[in-house]
Each structure stands twice: as structure tokens, then as C-alpha cells.
N, C-alpha and C. Protein backbone atom coordinates (compact mmCIF):
# COMPACT_ATOMS: atom_id res chain seq x y z
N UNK A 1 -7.68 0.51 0.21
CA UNK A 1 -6.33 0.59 0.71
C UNK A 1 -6.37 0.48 2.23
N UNK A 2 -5.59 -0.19 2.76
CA UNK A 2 -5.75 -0.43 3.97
C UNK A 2 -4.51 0.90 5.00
N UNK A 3 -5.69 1.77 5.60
CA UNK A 3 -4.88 2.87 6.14
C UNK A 3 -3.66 2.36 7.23
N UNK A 4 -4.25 1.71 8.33
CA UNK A 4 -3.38 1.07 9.29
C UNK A 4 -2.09 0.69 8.82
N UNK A 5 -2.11 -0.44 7.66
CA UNK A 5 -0.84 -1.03 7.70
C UNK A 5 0.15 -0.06 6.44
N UNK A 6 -0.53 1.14 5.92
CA UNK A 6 0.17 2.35 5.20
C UNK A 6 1.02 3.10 6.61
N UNK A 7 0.09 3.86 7.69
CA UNK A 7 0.74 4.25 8.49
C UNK A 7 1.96 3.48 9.08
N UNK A 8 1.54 1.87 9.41
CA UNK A 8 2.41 1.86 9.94
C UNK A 8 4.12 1.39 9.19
N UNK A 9 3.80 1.40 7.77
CA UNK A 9 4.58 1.44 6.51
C UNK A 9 5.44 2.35 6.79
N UNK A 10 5.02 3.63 7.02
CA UNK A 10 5.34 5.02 7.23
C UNK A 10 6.09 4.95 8.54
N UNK A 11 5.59 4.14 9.43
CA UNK A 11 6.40 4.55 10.82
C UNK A 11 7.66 3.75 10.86
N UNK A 12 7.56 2.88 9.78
CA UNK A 12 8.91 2.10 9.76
C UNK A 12 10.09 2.83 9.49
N UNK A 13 9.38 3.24 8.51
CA UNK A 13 11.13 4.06 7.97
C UNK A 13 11.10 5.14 9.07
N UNK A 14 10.34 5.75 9.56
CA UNK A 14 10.91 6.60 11.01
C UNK A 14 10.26 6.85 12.02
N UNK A 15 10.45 6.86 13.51
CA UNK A 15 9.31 7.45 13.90
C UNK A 15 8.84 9.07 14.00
N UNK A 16 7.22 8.88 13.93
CA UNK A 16 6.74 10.26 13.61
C UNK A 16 5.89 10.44 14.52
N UNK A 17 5.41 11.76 14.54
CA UNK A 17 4.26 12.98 15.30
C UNK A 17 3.19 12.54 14.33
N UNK A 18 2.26 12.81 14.70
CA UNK A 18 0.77 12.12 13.80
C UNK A 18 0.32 12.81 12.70
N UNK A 19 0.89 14.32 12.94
CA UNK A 19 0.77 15.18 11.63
C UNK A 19 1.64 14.79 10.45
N UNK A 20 2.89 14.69 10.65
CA UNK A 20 4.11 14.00 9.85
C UNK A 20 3.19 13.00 9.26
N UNK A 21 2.78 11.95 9.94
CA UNK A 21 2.24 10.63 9.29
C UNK A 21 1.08 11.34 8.20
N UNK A 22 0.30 11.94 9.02
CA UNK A 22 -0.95 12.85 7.61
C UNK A 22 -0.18 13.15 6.50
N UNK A 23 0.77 14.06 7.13
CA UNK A 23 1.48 15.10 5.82
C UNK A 23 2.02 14.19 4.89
N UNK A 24 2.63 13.02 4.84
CA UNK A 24 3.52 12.14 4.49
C UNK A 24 2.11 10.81 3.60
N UNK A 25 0.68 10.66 4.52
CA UNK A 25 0.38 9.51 3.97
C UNK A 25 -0.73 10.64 2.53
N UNK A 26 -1.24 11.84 2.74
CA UNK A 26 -1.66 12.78 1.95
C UNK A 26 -1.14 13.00 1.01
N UNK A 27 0.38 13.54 0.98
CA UNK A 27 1.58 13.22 -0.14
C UNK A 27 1.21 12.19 -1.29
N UNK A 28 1.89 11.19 -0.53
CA UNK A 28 1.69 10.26 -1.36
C UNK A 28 0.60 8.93 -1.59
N UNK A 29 -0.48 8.89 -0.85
CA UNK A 29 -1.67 7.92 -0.89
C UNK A 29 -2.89 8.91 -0.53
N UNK A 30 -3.03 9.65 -0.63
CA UNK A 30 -4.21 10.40 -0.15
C UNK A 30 -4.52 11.61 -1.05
N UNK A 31 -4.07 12.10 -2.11
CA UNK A 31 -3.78 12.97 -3.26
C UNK A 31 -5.55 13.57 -3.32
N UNK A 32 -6.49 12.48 -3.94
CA UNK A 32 -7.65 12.41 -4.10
C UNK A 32 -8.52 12.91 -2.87
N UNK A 33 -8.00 11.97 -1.83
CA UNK A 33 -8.83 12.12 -0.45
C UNK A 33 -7.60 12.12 0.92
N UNK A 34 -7.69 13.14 1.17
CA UNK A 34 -6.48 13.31 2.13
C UNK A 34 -7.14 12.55 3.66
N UNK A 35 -6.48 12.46 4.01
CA UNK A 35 -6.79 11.38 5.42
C UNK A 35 -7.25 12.22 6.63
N UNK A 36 -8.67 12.22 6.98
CA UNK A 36 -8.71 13.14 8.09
C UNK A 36 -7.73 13.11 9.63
N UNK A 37 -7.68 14.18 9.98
CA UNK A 37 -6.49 14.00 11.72
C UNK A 37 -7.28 13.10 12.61
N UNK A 38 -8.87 13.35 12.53
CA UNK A 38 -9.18 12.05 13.54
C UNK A 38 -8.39 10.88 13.10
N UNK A 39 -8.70 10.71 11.78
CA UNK A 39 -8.50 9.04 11.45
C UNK A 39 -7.42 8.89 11.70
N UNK A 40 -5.87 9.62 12.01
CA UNK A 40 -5.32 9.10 12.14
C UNK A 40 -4.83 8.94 13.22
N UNK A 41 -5.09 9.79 14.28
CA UNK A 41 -5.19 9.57 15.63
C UNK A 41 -5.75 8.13 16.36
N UNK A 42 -6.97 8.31 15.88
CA UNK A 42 -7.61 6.77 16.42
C UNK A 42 -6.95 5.62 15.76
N UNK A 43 -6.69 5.66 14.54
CA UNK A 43 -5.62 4.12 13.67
C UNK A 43 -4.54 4.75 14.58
N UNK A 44 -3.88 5.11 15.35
CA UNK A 44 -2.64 5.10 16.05
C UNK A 44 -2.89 4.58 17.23
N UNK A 45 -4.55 5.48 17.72
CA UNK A 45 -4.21 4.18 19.39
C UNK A 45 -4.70 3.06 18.88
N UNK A 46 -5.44 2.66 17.70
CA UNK A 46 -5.72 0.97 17.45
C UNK A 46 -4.26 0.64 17.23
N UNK A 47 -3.74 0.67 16.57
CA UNK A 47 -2.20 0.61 16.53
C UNK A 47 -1.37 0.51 17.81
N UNK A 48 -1.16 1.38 18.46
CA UNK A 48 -0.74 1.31 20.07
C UNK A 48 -1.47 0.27 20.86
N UNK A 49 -2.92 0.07 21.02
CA UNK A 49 -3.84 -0.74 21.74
C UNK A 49 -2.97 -2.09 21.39
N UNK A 50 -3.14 -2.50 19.85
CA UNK A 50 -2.52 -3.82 19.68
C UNK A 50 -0.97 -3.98 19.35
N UNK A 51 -0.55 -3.40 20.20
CA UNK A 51 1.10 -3.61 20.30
C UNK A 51 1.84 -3.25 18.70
N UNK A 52 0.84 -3.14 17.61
CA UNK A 52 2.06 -2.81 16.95
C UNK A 52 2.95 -1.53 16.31
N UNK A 53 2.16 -0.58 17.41
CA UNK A 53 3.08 1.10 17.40
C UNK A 53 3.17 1.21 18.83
N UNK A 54 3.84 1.73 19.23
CA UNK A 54 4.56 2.42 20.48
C UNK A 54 4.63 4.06 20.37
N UNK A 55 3.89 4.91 21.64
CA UNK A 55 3.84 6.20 21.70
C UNK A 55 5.48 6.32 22.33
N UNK A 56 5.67 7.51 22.01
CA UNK A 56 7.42 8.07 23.06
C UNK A 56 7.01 8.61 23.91
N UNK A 57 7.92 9.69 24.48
CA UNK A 57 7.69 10.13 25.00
C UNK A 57 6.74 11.49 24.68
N UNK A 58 5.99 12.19 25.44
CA UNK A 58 5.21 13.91 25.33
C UNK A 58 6.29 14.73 24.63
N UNK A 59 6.54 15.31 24.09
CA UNK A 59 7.02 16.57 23.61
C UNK A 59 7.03 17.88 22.94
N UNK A 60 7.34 18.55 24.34
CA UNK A 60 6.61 20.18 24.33
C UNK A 60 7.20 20.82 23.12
N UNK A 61 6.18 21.36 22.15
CA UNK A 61 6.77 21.79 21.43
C UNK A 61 5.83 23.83 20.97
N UNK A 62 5.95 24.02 19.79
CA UNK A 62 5.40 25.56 20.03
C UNK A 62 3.73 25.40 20.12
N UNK A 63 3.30 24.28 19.40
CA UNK A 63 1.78 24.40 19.72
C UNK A 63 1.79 23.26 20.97
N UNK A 64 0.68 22.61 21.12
CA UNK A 64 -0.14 21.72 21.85
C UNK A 64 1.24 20.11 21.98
N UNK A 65 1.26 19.93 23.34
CA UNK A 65 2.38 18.64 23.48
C UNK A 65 1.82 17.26 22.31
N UNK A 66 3.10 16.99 22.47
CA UNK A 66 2.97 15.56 20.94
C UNK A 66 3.94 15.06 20.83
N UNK A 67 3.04 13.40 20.79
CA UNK A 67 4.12 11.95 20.64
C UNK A 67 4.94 11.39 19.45
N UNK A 68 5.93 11.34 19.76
CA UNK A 68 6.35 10.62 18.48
C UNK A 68 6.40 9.36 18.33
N UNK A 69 5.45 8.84 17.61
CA UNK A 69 4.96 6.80 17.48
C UNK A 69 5.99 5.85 16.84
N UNK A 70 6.54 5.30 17.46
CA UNK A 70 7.53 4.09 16.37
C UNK A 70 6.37 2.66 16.30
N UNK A 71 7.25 2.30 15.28
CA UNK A 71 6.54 0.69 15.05
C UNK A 71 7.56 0.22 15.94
N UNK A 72 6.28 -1.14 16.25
CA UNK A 72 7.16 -2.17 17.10
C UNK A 72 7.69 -3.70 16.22
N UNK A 73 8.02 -4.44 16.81
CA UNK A 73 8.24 -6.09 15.74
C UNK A 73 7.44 -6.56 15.14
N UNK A 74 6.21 -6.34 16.26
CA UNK A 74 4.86 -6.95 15.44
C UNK A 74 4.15 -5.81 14.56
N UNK A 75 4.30 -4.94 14.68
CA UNK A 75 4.09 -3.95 13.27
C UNK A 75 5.04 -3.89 12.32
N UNK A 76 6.03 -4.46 12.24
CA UNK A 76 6.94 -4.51 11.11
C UNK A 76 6.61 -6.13 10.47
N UNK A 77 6.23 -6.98 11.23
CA UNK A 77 6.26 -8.33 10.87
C UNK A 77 4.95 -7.97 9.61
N UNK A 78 3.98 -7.10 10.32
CA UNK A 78 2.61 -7.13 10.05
C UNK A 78 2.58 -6.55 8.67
N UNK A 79 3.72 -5.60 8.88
CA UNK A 79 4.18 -4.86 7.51
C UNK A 79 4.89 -5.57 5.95
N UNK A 80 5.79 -6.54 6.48
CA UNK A 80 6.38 -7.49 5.91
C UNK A 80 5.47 -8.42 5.00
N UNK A 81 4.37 -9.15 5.95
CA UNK A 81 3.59 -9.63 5.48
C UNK A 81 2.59 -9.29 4.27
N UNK A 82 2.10 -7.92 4.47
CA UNK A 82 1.52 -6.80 3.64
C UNK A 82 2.00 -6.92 2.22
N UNK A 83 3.54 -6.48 2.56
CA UNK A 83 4.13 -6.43 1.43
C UNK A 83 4.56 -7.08 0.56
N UNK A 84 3.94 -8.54 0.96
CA UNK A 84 4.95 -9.53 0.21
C UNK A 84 3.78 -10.18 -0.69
N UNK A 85 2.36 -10.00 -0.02
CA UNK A 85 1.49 -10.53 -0.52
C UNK A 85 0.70 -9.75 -1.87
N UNK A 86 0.57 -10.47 -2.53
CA UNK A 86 -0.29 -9.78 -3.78
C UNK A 86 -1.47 -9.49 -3.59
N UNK A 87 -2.25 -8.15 -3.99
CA UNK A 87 -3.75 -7.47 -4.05
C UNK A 87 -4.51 -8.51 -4.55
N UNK A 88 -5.45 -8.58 -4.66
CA UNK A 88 -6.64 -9.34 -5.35
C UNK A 88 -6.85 -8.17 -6.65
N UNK A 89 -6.96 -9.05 -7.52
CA UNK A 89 -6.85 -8.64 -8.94
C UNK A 89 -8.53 -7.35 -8.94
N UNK A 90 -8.73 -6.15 -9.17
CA UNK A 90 -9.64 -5.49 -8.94
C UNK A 90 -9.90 -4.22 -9.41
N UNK A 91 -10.79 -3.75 -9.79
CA UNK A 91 -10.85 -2.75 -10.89
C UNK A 91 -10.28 -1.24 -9.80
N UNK A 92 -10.46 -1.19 -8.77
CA UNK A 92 -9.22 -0.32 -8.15
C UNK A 92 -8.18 -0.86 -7.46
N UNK A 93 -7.47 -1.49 -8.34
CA UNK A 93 -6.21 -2.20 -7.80
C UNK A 93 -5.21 -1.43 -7.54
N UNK A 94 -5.18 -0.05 -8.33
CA UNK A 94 -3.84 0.22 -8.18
C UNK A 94 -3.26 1.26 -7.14
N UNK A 95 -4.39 1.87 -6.37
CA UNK A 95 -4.14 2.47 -5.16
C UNK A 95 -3.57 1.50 -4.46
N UNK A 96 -3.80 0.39 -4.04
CA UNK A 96 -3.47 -0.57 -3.18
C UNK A 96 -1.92 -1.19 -3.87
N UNK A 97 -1.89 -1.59 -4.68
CA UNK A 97 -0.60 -1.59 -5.47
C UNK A 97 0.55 -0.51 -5.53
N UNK A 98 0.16 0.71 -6.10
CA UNK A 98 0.94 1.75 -5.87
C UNK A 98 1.37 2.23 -4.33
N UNK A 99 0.49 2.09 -3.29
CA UNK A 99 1.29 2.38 -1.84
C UNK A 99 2.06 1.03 -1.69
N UNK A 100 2.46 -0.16 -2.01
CA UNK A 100 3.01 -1.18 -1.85
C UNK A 100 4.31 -0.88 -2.34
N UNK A 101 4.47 -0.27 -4.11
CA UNK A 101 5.35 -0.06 -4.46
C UNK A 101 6.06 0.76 -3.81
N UNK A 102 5.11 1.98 -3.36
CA UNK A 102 6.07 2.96 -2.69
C UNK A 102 6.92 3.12 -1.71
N UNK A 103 5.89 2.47 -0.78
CA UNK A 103 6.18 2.03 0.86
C UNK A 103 7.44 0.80 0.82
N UNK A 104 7.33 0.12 -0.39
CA UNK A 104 8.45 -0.77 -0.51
C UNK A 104 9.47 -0.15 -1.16
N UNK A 105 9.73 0.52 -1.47
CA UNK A 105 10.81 1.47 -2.16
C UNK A 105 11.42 2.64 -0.87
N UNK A 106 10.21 3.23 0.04
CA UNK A 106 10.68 3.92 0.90
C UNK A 106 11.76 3.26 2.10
N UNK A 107 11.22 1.82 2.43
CA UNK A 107 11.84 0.75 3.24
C UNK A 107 12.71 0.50 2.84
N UNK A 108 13.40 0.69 1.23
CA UNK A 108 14.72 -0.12 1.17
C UNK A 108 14.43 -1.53 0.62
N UNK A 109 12.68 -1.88 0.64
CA UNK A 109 12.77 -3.07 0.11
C UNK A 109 12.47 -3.67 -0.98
N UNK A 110 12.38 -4.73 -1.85
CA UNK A 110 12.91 -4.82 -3.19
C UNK A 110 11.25 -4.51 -3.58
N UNK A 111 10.85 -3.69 -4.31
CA UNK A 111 9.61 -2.81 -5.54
C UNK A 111 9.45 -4.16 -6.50
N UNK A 112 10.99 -4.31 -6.78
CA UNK A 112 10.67 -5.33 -8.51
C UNK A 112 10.06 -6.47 -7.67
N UNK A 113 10.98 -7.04 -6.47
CA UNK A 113 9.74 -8.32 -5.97
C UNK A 113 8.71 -8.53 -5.93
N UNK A 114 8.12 -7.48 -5.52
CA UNK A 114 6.46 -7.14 -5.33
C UNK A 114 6.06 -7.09 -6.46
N UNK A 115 6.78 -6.21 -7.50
CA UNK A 115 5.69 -6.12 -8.49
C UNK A 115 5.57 -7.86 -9.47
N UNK A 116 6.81 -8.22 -9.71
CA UNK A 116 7.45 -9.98 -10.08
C UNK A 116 5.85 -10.32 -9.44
N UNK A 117 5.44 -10.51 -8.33
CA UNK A 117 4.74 -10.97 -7.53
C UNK A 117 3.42 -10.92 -7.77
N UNK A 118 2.72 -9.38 -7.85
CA UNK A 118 1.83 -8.83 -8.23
C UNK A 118 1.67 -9.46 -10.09
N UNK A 119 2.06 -9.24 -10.62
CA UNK A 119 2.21 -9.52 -12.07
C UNK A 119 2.03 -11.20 -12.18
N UNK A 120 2.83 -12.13 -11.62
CA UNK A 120 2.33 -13.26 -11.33
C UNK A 120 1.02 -13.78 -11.04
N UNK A 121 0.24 -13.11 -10.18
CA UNK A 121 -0.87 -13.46 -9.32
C UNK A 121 -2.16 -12.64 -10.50
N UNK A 122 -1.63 -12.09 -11.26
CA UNK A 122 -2.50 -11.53 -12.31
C UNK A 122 -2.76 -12.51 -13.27
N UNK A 123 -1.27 -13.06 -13.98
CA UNK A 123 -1.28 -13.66 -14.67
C UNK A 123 -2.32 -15.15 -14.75
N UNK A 124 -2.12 -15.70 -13.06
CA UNK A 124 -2.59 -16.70 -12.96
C UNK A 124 -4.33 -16.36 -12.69
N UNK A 125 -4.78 -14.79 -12.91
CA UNK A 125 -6.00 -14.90 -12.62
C UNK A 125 -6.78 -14.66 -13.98
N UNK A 126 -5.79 -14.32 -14.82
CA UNK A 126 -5.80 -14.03 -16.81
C UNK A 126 -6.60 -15.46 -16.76
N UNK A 127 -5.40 -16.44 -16.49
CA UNK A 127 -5.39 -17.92 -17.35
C UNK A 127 -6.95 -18.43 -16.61
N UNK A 128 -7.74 -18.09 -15.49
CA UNK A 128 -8.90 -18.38 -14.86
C UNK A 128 -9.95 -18.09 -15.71
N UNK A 129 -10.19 -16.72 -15.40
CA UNK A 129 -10.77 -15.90 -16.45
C UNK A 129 -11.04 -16.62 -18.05
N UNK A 130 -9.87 -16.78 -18.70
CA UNK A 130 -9.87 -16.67 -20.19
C UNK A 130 -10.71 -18.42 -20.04
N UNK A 131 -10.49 -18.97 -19.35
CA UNK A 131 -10.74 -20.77 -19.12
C UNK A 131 -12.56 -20.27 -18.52
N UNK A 132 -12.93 -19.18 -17.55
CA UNK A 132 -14.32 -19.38 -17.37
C UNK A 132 -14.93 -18.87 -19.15
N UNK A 133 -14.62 -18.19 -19.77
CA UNK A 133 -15.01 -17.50 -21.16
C UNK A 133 -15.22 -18.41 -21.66
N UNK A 134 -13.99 -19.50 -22.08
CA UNK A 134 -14.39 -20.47 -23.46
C UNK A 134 -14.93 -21.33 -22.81
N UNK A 135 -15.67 -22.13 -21.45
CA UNK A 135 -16.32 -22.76 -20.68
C UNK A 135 -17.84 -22.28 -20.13
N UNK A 136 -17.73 -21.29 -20.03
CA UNK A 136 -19.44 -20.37 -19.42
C UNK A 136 -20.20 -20.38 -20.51
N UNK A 137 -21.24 -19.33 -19.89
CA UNK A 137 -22.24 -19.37 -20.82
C UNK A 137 -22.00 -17.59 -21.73
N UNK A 138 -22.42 -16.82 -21.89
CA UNK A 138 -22.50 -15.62 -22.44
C UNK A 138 -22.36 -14.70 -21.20
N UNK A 139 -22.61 -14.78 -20.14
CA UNK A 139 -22.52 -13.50 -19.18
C UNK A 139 -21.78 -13.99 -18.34
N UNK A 140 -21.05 -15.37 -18.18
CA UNK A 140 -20.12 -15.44 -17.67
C UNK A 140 -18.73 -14.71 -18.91
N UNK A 141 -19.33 -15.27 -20.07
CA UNK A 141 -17.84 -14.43 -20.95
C UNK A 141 -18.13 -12.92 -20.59
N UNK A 142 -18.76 -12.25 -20.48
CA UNK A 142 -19.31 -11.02 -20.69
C UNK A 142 -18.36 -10.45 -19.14
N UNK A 143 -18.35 -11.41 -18.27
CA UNK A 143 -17.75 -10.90 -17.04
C UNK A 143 -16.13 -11.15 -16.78
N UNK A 144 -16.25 -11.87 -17.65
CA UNK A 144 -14.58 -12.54 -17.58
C UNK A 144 -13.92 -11.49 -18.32
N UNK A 145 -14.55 -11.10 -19.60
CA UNK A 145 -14.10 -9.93 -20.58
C UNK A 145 -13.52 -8.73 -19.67
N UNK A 146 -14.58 -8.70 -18.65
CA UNK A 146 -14.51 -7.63 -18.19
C UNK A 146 -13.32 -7.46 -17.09
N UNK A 147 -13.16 -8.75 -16.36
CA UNK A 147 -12.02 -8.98 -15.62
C UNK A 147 -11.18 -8.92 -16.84
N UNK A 148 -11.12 -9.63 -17.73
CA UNK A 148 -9.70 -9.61 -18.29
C UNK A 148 -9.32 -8.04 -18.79
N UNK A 149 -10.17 -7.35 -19.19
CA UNK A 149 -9.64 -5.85 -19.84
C UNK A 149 -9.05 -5.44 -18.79
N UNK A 150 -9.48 -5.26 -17.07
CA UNK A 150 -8.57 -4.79 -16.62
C UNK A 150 -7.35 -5.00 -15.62
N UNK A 151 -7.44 -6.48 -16.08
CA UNK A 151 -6.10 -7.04 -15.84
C UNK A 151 -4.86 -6.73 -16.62
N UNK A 152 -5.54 -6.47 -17.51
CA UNK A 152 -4.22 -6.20 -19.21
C UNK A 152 -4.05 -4.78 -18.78
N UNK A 153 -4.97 -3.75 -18.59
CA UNK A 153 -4.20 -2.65 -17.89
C UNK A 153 -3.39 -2.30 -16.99
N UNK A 154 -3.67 -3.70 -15.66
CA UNK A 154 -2.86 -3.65 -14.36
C UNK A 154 -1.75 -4.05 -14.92
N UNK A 155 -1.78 -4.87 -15.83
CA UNK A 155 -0.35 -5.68 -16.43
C UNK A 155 0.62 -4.35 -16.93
N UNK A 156 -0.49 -4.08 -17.42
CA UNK A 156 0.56 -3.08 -18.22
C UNK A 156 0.91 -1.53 -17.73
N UNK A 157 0.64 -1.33 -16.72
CA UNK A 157 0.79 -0.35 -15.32
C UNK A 157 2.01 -1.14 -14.48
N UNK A 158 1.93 -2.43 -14.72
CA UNK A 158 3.08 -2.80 -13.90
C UNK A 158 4.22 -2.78 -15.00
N UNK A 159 3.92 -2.80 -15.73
CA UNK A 159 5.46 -2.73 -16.56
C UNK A 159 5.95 -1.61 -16.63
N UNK A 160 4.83 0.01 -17.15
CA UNK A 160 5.71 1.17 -16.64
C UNK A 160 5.92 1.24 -15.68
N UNK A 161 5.58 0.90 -14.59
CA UNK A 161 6.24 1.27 -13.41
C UNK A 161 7.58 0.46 -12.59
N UNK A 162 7.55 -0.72 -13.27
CA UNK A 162 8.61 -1.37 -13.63
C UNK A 162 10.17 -0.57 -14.21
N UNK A 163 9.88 -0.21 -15.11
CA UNK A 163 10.24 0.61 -16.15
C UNK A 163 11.01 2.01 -15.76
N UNK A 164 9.87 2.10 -14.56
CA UNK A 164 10.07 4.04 -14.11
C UNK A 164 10.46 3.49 -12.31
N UNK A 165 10.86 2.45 -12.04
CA UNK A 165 11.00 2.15 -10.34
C UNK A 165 12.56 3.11 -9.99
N UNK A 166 13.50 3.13 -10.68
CA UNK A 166 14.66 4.01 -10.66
C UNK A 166 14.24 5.31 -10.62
N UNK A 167 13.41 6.06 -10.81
CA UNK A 167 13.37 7.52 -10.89
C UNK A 167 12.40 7.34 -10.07
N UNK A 168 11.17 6.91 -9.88
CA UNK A 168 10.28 6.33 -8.63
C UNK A 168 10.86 6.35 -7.04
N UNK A 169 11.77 5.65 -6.97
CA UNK A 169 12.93 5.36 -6.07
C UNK A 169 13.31 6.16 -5.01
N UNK A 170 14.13 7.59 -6.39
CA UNK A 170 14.79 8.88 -6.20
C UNK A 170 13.59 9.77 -5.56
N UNK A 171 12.74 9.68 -5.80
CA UNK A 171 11.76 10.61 -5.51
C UNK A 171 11.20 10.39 -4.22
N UNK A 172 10.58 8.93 -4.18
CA UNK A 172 9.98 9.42 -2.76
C UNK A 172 10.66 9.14 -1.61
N UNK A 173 12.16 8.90 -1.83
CA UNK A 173 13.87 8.86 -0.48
C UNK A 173 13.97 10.50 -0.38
N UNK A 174 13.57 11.31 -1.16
CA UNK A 174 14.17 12.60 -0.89
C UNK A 174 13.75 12.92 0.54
């Protein structure tokens, strides 16, 4: 999963203090492995360094002073791009899939596109697959099998969640 362009997913819909961004990318992409505070400090000045977050101003608050980071054009473009493009078909696909859905649902922007999208780019890697099987030799079928079983799961992960994007939706706007 690519942390950078999650954060700066996150800074779209508002800008935040760097803990917010933890608390918020831990929530919901980090469940398993929560995101250490270095990491996200340093992905913010790489972020800031290349123009596509902006620090605010200092603000004194009850502990230690702290910035609140917005995205800039070129972190939203960068974001856009992210989102529009389909994962590479992969036996942990769906971390990378599921912050897409989310982060595109948190934005306001269309979930079913992406997934339409995602589901497409599967499909066309099914019809590869099933064509190296009846063409290879035995361990090419043996590997294609293996791509294909868990393509038919991603497939079918995209349809519940297809299915569940309305109550999906509600949940992570609260």
C-alpha cells in the first residue's frame, strides 16, 4: 500500500496535524500495523519537499506547537491519478484496493468507478491466465491456477463490497 499517496488521500478531504493523519490512517488502513509517528512525519516533509502538501501555520496548542498540512494541486492531481488506476492483480490486493475504495468514498468520489475499473482489469488478467494454462506446459498451469484462484476471490470481494458501498459510505463520512 502506498503510505504517501493514503496520507495525502487523507489530507484532501481536510487539512490535518500529523497525529489526526496517524489516528485517521490507523483507523482505517493500519488495523494490523498501525503507522509509526516517525513515518509519518518524514512522508509529510517528503510530501512538503515535493510540493504536494503544504505546512500552515505553528499552532500553540496544550502540548508541543503543531502544523496543520493541506494538500496542494499537485497532491490532489497525484491523488486523482491513484485513484483512477487499477492495482495489479496480487495475492495482497486488497489492502491496496480497500484504501482506494475508502479514500474514494471519503472524497465524495465515485467507489463503483473504481471498483467497475478494478473488476475490469481482473477480468482481463482471468482471460491471460486461463489462455497461459491451456497453452503452457504443467507449471505454467500450476501458476496460472494459482493466479486464477485468487482473482475469483478479488472478484468476488469486489462484488460484496459493491453490494455493501452504501453502508460502507455512511461509515467512514461520520
Amino acid at each position: 500500500m502506498s503510505v504517501p499517496l493514503t496520507l495525502l488521500g487523507l489530507l484532501e478531504r481536510e487539512p490535518c496535524h500529523g497525529y489526526d493523519l496517524k489516528r485517521d490512517y490507523d483507523t482505517y488502513f493500519g488495523r494490523r500495523k498501525p503507522l509509526p509517528f516517525g513515518q509519518v512525519y518524514a512522508t509529510l516533509a517528503r510530501l512538503v519537499r515535493d510540493g504536494k502538501a503544504a505546512p500552515g501555520e505553528v499552532e500553540a496548542g496544550d502540548g508541543p506547537d503543531r502544523k496543520r498540512y493541506a494538500i496542494t494541486s499537485a497532491g490532489k492531481s497525484d491523488v486523482e491519478a491513484w485513484l483512477a488506476e487499477p492495482a495489479e492483480a496480487e495475492p495482497h490486493l486488497q489492502t491496496v484496493v480497500f484504501a482506494k475504495v475508502v479514500l474514494a468514498l471519503m472524497l465524495g468520489h465515485s467507489a463503483q468507478r473504481y471498483l467497475d475499473t478494478q473488476r475490469n482489469s481482473h477480468l482481463q488478467r482471468r482471460r491471460e491466465l486461463t489462455e497461459l494454462k491451456r497453452t503452457g506446459s504443467l507449471v505454467d498451469a500450476l501458476l496460472a491456477d494459482h493466479g486464477l484462484f485468487h482473482l475469483e476471490a478479488d472478484l468476488r470481494w469486489i462484488d460484496i463490497t459493491e453490494a455493501r458501498l452504501p453502508a460502507l459510505a455512511e461509515e467512514v463520512r461520520r
